[in-house]
PDB file of N, CA and C in Angstrom:
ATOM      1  N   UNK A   1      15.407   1.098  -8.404  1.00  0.00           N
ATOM      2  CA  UNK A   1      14.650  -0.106  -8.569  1.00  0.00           C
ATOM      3  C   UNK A   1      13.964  -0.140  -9.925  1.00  0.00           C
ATOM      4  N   UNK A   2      13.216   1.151 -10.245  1.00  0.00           N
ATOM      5  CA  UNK A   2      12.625   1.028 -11.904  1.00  0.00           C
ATOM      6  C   UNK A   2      13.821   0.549 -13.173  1.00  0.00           C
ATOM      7  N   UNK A   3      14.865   0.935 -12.621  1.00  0.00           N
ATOM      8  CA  UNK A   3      15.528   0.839 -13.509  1.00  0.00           C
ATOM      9  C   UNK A   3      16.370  -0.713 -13.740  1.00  0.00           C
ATOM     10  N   UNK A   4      16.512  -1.505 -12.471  1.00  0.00           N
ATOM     11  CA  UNK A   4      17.077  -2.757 -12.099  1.00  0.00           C
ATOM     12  C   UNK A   4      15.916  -3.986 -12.412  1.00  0.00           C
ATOM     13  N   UNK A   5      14.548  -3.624 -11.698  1.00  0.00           N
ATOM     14  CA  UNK A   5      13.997  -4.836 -11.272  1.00  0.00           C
ATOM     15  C   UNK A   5      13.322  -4.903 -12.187  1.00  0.00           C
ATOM     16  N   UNK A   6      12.729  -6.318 -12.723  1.00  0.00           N
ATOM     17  CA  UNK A   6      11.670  -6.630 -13.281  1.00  0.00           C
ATOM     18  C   UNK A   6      10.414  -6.798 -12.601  1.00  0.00           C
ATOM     19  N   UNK A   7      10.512  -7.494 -11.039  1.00  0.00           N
ATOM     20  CA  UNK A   7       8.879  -7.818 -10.419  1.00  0.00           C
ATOM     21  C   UNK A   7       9.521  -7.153  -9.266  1.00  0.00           C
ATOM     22  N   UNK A   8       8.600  -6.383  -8.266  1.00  0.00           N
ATOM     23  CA  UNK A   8       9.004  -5.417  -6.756  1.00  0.00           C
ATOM     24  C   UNK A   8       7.978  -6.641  -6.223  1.00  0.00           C
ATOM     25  N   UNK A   9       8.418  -6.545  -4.788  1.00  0.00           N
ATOM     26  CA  UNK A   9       7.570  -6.559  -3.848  1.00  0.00           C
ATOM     27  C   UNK A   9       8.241  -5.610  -2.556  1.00  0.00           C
ATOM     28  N   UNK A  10       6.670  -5.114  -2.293  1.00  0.00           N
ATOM     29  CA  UNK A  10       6.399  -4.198  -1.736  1.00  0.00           C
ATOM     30  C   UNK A  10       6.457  -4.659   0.313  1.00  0.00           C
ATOM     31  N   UNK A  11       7.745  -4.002   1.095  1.00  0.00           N
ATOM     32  CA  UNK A  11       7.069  -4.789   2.710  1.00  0.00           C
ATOM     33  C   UNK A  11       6.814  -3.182   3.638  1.00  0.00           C
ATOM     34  N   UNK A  12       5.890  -3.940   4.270  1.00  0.00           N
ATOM     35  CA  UNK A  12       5.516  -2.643   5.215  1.00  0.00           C
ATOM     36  C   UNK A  12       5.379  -3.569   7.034  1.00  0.00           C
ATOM     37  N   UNK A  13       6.368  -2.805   7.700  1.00  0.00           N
ATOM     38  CA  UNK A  13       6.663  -4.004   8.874  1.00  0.00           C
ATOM     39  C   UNK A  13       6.553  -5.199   8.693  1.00  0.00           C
ATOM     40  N   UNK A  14       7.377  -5.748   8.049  1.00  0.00           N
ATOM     41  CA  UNK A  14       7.872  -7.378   7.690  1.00  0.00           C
ATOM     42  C   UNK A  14       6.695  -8.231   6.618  1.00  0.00           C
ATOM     43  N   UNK A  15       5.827  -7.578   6.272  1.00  0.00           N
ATOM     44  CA  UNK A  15       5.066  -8.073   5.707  1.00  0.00           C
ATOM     45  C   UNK A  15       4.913  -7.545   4.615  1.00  0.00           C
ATOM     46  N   UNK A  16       4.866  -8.514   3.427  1.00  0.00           N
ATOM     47  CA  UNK A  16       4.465  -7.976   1.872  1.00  0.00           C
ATOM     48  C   UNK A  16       3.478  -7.545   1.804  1.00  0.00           C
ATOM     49  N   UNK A  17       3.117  -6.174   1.154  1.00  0.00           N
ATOM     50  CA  UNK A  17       1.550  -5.777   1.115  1.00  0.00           C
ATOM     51  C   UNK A  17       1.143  -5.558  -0.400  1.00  0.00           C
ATOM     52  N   UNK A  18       1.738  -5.650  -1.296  1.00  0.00           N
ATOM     53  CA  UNK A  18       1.946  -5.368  -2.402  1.00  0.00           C
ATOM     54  C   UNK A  18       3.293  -5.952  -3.311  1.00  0.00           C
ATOM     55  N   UNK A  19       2.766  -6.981  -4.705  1.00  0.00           N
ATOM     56  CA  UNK A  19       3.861  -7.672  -5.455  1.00  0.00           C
ATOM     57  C   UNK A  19       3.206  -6.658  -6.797  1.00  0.00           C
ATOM     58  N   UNK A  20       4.254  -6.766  -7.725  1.00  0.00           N
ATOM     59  CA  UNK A  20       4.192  -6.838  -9.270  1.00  0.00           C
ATOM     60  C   UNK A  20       5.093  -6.510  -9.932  1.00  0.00           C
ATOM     61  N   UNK A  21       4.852  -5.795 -11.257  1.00  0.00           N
ATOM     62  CA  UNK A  21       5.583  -6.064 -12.249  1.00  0.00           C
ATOM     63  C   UNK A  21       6.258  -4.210 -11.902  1.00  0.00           C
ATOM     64  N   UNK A  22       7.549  -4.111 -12.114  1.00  0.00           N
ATOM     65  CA  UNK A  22       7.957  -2.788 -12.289  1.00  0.00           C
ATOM     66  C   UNK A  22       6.659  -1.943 -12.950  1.00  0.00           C
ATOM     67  N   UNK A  23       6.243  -2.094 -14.142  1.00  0.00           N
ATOM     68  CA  UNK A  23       5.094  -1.285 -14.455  1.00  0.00           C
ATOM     69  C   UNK A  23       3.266  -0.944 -13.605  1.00  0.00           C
ATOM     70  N   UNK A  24       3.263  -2.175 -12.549  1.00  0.00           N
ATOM     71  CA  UNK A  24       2.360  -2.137 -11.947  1.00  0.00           C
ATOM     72  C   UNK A  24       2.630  -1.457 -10.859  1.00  0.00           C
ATOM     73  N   UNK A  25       3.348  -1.638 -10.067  1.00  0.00           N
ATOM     74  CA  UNK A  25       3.871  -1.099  -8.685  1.00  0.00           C
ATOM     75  C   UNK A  25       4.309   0.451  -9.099  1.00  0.00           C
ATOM     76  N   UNK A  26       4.979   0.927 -10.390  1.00  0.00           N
ATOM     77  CA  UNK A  26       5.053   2.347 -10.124  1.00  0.00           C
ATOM     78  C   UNK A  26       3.967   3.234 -11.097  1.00  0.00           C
ATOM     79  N   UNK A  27       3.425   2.475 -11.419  1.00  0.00           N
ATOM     80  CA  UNK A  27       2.252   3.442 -12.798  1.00  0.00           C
ATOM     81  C   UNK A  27       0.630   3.116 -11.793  1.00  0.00           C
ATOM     82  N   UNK A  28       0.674   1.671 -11.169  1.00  0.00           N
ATOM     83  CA  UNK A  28      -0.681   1.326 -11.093  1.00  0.00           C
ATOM     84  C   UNK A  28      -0.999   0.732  -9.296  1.00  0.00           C
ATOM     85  N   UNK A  29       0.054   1.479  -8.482  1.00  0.00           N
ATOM     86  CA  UNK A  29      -0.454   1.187  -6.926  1.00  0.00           C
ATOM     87  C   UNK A  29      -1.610   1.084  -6.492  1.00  0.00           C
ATOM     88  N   UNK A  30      -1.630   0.075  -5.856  1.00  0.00           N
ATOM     89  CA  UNK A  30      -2.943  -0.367  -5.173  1.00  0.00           C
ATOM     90  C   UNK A  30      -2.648  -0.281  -3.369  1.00  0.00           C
ATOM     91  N   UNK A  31      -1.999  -0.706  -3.173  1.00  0.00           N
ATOM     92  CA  UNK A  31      -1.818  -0.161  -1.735  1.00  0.00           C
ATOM     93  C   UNK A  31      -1.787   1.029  -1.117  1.00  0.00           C
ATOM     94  N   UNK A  32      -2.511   1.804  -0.260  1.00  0.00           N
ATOM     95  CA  UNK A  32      -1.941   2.931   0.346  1.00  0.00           C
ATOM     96  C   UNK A  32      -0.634   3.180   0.589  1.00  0.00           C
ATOM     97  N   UNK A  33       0.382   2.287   1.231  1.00  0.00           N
ATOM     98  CA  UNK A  33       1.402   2.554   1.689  1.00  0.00           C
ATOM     99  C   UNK A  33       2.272   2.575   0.034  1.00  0.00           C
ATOM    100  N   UNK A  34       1.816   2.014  -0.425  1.00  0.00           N
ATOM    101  CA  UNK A  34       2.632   1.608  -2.155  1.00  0.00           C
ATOM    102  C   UNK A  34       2.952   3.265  -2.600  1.00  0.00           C
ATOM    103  N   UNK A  35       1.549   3.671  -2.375  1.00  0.00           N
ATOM    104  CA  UNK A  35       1.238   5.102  -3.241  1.00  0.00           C
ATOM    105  C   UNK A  35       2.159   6.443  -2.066  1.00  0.00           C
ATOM    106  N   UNK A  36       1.931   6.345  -0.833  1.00  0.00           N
ATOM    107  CA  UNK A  36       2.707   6.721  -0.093  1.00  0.00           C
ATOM    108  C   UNK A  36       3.681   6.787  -0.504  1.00  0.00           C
ATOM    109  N   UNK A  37       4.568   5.970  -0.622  1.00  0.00           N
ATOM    110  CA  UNK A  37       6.223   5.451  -0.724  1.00  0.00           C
ATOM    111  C   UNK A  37       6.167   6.347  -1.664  1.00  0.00           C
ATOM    112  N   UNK A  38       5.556   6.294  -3.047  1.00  0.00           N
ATOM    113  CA  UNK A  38       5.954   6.785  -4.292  1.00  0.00           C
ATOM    114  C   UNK A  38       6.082   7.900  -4.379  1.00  0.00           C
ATOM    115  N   UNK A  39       4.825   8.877  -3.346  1.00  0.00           N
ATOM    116  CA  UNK A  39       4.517  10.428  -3.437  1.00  0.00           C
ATOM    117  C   UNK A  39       5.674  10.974  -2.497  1.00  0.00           C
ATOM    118  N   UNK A  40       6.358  10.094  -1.750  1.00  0.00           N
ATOM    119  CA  UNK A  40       7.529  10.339  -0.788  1.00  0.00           C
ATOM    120  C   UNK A  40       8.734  10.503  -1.325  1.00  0.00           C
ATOM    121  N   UNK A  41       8.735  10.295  -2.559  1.00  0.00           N
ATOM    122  CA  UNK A  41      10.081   9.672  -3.295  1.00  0.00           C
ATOM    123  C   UNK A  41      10.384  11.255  -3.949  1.00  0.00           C
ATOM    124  N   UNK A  42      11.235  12.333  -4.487  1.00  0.00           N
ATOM    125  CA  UNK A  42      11.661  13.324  -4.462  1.00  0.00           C
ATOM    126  C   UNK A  42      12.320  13.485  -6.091  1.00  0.00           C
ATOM    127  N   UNK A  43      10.877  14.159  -6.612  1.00  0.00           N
ATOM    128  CA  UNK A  43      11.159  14.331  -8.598  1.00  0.00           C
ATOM    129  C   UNK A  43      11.778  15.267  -8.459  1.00  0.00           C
ATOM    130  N   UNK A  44      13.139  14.270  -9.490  1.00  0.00           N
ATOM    131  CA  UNK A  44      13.794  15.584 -10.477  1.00  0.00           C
ATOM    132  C   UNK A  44      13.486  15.932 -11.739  1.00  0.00           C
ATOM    133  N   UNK A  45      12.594  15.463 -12.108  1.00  0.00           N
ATOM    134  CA  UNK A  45      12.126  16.147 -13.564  1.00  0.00           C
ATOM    135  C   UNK A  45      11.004  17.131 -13.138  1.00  0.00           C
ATOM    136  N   UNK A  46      10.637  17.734 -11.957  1.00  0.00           N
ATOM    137  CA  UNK A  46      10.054  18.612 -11.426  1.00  0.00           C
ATOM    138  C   UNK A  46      10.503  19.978 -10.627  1.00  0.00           C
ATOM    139  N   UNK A  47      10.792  21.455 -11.381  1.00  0.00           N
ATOM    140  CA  UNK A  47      11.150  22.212 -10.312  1.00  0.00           C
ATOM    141  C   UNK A  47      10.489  22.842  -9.360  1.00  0.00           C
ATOM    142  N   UNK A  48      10.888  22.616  -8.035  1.00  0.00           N
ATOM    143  CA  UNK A  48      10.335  22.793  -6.820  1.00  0.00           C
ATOM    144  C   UNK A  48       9.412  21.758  -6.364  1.00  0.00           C
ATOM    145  N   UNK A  49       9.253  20.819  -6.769  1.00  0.00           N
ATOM    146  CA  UNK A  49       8.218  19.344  -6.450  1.00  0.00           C
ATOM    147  C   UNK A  49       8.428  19.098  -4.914  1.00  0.00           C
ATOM    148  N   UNK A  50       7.327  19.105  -3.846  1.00  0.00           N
ATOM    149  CA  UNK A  50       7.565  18.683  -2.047  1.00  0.00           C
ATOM    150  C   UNK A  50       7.442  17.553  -2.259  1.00  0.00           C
ATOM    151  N   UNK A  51       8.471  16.666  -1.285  1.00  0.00           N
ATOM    152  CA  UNK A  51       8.007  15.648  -0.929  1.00  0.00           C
ATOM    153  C   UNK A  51       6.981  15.569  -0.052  1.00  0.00           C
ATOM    154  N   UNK A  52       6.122  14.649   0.113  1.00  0.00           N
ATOM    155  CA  UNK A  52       4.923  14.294   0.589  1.00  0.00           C
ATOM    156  C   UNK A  52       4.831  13.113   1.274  1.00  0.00           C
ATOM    157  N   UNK A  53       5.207  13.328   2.594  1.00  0.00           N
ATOM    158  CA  UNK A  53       5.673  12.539   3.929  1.00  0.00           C
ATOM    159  C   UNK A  53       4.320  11.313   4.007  1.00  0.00           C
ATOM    160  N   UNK A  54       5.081  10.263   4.399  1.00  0.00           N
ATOM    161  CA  UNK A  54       3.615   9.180   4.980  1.00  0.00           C
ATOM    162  C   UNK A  54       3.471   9.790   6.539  1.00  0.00           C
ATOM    163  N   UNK A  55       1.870  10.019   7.043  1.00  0.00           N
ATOM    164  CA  UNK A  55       1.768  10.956   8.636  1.00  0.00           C
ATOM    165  C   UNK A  55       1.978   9.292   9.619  1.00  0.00           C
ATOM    166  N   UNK A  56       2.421  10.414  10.529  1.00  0.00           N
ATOM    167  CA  UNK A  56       2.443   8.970  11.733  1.00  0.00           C
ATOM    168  C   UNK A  56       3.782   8.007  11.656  1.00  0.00           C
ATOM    169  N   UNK A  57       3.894   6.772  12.613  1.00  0.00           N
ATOM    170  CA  UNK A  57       5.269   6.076  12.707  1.00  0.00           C
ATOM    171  C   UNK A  57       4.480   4.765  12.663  1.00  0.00           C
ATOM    172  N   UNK A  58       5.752   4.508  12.343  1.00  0.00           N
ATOM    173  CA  UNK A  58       5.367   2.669  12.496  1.00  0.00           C
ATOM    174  C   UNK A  58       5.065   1.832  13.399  1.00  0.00           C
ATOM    175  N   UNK A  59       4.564   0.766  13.413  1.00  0.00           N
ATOM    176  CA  UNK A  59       4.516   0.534  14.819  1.00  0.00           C
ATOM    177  C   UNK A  59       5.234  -0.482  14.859  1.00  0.00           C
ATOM    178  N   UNK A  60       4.872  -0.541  16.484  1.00  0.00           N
ATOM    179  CA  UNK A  60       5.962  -1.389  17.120  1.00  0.00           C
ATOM    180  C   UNK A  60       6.119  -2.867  17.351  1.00  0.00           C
ATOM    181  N   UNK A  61       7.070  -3.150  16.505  1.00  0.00           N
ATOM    182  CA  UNK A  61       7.054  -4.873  15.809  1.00  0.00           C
ATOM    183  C   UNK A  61       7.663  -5.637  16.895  1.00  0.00           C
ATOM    184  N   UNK A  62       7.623  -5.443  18.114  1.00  0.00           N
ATOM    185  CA  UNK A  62       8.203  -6.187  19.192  1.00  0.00           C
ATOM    186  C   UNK A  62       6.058  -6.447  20.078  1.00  0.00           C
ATOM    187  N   UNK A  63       5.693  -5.479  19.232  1.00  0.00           N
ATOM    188  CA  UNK A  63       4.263  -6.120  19.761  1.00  0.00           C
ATOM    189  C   UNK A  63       3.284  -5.592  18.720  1.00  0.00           C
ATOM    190  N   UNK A  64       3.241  -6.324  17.337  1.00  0.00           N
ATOM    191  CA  UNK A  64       2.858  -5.733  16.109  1.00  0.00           C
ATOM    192  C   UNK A  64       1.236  -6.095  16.277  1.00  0.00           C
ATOM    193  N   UNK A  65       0.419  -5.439  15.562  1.00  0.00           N
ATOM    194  CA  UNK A  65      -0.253  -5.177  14.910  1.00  0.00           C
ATOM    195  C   UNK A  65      -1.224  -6.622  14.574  1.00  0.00           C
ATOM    196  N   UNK A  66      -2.536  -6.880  15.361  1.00  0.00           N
ATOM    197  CA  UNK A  66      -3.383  -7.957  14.503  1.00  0.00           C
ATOM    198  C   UNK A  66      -3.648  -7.470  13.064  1.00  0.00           C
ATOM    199  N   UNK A  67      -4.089  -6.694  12.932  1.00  0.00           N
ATOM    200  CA  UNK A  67      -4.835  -5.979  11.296  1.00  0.00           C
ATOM    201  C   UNK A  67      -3.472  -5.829  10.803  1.00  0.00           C
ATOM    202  N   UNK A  68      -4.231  -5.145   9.886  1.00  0.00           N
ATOM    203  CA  UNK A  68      -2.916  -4.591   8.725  1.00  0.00           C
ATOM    204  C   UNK A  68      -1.730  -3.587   9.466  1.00  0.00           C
ATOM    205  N   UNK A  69      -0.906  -3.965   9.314  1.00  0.00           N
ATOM    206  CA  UNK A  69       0.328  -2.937   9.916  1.00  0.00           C
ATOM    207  C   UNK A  69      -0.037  -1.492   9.477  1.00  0.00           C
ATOM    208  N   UNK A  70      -0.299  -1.235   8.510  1.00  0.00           N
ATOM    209  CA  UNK A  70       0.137   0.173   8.224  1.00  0.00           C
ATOM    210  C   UNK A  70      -1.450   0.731   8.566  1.00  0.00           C
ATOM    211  N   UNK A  71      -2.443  -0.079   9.252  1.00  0.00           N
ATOM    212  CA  UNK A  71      -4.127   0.941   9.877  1.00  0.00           C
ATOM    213  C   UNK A  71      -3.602   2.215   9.939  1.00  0.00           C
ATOM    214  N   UNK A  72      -3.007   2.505  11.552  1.00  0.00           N
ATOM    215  CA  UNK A  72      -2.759   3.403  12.019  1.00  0.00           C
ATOM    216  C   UNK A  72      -1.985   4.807  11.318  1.00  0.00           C
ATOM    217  N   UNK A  73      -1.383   4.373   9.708  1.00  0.00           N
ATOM    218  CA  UNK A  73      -1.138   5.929   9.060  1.00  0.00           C
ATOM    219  C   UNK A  73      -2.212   5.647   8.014  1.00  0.00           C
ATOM    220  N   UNK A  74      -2.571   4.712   7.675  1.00  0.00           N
ATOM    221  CA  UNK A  74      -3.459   4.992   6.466  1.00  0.00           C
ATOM    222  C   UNK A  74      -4.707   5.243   6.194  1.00  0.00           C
ATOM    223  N   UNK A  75      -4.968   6.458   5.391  1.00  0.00           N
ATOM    224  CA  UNK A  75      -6.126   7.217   4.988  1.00  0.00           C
ATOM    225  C   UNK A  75      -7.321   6.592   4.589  1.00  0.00           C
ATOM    226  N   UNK A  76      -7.366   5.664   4.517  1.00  0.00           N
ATOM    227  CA  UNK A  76      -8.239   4.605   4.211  1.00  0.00           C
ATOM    228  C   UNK A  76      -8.905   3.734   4.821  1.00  0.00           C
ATOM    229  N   UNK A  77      -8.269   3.605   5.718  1.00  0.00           N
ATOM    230  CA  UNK A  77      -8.718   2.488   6.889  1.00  0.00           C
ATOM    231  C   UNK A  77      -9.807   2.508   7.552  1.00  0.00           C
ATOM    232  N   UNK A  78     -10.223   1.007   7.900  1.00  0.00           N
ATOM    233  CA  UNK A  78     -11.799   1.026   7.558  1.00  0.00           C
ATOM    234  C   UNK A  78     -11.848   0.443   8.979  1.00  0.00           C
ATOM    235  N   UNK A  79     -12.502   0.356   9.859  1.00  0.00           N
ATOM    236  CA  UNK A  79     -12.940  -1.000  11.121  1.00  0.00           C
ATOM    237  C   UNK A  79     -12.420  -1.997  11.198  1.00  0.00           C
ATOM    238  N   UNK A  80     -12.471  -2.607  10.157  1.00  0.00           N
ATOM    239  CA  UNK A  80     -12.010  -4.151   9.953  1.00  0.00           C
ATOM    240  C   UNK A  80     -10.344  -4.328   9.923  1.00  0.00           C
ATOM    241  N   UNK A  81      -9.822  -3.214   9.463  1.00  0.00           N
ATOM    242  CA  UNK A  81      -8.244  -3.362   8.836  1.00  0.00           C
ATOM    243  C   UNK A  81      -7.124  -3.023  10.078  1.00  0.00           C
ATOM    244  N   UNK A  82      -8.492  -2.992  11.686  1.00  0.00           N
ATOM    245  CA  UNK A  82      -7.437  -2.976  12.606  1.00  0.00           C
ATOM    246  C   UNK A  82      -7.426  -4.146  13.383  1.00  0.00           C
ATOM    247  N   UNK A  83      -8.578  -5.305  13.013  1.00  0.00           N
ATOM    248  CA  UNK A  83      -8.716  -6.430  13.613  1.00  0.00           C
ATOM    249  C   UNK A  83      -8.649  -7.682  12.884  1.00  0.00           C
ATOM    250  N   UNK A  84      -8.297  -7.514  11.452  1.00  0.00           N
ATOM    251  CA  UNK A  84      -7.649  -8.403  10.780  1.00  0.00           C
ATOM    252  C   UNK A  84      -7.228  -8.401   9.711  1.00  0.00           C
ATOM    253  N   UNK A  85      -6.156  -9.006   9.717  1.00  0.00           N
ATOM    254  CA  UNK A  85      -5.159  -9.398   8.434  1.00  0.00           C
ATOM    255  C   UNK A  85      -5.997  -8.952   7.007  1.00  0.00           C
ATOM    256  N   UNK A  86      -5.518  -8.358   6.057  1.00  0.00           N
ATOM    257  CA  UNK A  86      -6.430  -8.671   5.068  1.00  0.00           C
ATOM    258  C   UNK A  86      -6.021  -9.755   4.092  1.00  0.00           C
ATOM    259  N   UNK A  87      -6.851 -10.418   3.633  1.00  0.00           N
ATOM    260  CA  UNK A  87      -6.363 -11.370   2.570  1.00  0.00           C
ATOM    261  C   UNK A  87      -5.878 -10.906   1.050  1.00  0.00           C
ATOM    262  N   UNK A  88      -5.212 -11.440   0.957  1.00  0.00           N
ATOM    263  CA  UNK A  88      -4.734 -11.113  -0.722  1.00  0.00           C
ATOM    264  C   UNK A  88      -5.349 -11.022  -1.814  1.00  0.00           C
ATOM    265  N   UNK A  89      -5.232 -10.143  -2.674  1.00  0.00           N
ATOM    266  CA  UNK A  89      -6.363 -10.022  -3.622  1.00  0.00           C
ATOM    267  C   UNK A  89      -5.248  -9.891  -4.980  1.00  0.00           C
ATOM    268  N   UNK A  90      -5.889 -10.831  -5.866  1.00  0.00           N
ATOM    269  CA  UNK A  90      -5.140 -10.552  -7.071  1.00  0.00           C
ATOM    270  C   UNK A  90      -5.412  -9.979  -8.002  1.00  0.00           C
ATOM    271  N   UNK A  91      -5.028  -8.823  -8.348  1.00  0.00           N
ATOM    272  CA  UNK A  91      -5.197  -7.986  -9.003  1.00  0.00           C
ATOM    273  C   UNK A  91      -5.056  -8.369 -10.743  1.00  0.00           C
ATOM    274  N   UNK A  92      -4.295  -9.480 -10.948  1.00  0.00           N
ATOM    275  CA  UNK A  92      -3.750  -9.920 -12.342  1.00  0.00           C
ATOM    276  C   UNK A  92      -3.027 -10.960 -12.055  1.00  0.00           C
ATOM    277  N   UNK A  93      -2.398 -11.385 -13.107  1.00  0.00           N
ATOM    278  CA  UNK A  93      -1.571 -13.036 -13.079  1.00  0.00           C
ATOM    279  C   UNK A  93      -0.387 -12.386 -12.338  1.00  0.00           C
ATOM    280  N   UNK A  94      -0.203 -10.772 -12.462  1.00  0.00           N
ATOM    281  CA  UNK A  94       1.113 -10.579 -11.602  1.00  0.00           C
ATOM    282  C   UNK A  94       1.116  -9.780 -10.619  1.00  0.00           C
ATOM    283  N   UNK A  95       0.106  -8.962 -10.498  1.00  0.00           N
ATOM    284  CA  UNK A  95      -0.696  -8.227  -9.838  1.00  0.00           C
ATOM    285  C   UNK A  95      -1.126  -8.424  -8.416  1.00  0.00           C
ATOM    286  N   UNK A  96      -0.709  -8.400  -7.135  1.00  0.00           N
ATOM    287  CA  UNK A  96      -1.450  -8.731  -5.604  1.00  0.00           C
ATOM    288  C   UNK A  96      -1.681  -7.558  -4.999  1.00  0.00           C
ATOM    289  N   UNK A  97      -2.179  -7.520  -4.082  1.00  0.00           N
ATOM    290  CA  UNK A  97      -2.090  -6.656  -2.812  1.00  0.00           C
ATOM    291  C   UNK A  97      -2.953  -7.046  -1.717  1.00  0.00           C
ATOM    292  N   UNK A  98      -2.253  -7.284  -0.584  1.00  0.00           N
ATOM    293  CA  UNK A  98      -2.997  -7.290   0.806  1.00  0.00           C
ATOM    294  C   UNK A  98      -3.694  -6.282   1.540  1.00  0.00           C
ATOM    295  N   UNK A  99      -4.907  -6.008   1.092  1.00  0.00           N
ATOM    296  CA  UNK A  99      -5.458  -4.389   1.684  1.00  0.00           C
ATOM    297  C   UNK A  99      -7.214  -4.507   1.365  1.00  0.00           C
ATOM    298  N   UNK A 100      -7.695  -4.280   2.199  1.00  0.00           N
ATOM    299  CA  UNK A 100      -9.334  -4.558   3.047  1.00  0.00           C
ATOM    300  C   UNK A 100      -9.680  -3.778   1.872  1.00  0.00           C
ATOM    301  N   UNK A 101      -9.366  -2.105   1.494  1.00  0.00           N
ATOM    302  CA  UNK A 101      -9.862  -1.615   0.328  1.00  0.00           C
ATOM    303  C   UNK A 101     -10.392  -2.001  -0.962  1.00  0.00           C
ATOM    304  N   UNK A 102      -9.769  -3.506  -1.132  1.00  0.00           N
ATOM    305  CA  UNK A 102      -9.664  -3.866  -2.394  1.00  0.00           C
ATOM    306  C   UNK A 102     -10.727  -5.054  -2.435  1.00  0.00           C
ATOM    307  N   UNK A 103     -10.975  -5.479  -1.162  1.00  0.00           N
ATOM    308  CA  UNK A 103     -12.276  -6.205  -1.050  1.00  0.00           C
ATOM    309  C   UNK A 103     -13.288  -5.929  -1.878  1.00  0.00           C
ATOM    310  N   UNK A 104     -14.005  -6.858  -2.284  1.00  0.00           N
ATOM    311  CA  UNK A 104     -15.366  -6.056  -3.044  1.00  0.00           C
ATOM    312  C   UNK A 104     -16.407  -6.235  -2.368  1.00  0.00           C
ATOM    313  N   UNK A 105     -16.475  -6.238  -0.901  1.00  0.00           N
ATOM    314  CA  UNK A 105     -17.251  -5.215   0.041  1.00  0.00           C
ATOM    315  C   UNK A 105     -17.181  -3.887   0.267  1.00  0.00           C
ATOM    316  N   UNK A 106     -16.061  -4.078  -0.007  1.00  0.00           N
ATOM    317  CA  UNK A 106     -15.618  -2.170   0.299  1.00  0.00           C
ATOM    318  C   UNK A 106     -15.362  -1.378  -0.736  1.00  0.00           C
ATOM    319  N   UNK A 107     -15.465  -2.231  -2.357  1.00  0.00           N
ATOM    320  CA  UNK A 107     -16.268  -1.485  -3.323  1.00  0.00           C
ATOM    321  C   UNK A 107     -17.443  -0.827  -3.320  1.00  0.00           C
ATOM    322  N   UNK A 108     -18.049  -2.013  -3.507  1.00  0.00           N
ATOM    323  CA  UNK A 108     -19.657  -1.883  -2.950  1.00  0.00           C
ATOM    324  C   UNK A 108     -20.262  -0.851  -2.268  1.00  0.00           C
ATOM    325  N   UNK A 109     -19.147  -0.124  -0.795  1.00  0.00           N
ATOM    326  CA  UNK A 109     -19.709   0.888  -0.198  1.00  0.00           C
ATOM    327  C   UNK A 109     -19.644   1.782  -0.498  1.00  0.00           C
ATOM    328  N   UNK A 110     -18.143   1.827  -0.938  1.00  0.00           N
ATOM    329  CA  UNK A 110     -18.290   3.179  -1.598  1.00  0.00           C
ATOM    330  C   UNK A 110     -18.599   3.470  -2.796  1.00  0.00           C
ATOM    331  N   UNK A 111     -19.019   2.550  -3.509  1.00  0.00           N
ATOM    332  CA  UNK A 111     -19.444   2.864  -4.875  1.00  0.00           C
ATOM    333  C   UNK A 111     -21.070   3.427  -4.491  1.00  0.00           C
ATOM    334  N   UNK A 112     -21.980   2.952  -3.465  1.00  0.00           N
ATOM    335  CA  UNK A 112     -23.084   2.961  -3.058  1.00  0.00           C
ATOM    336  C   UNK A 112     -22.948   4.976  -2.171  1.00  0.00           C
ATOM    337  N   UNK A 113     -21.999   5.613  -2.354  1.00  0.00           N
ATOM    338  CA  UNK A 113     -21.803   6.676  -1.635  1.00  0.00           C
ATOM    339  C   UNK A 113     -21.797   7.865  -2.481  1.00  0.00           C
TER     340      UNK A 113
END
């Protein structure tokens, strides 16, 4: 894909959670699952490099998920991100991601920590 695409978007159980530019999506992830995917992905310009599994399974899209699909593996997840959707946040003119983290409430807290 780095090498084909110009803009990715990113889906995690049928839903986009993350758009941008080839340079944003692999230098500058904003999604958990984004950064997941990437640390999952298996360097060869590295000898002996582990891949680094996302924990947990997906769930089950025959009775999905009010919040964000990916709550239940991600390290991040806050109260809110299992009872609703998060809204989109634009990161830049090309830049999105759907993820409660990026709220600037949930700056706020943890910047306050």
């Amino acid at each position: 894909m780095a090498q084909v695409a110009d803009r990715i978007a990113v889906m995690y159980a049928g839903k986009i959670v993350e758009t941008g530019t080839r340079r944003e999506i692999f230098y500058n992830p904003q999604h958990p699952y984004t950064k997941g995917l990437l640390n999952s992905v298996p360097r060869l310009d590295v000898d002996g490099a582990e891949l680094i599994p996302i924990a947990g399974t997906p769930p089950d899209l025959f009775s999905p998920p009010v919040g964000c699909p990916f709550t239940a593996r991600c390290p991040y997840a806050m109260e809110v991100c299992d009872k609703v959707y998060p809204t989109a946040t634009k990161l830049s003119e090309s830049h999105g991601v759907d993820c409660w983290f990026q709220d600037e409430r949930a700056k706020k807290l943890l910047a306050s920590r």
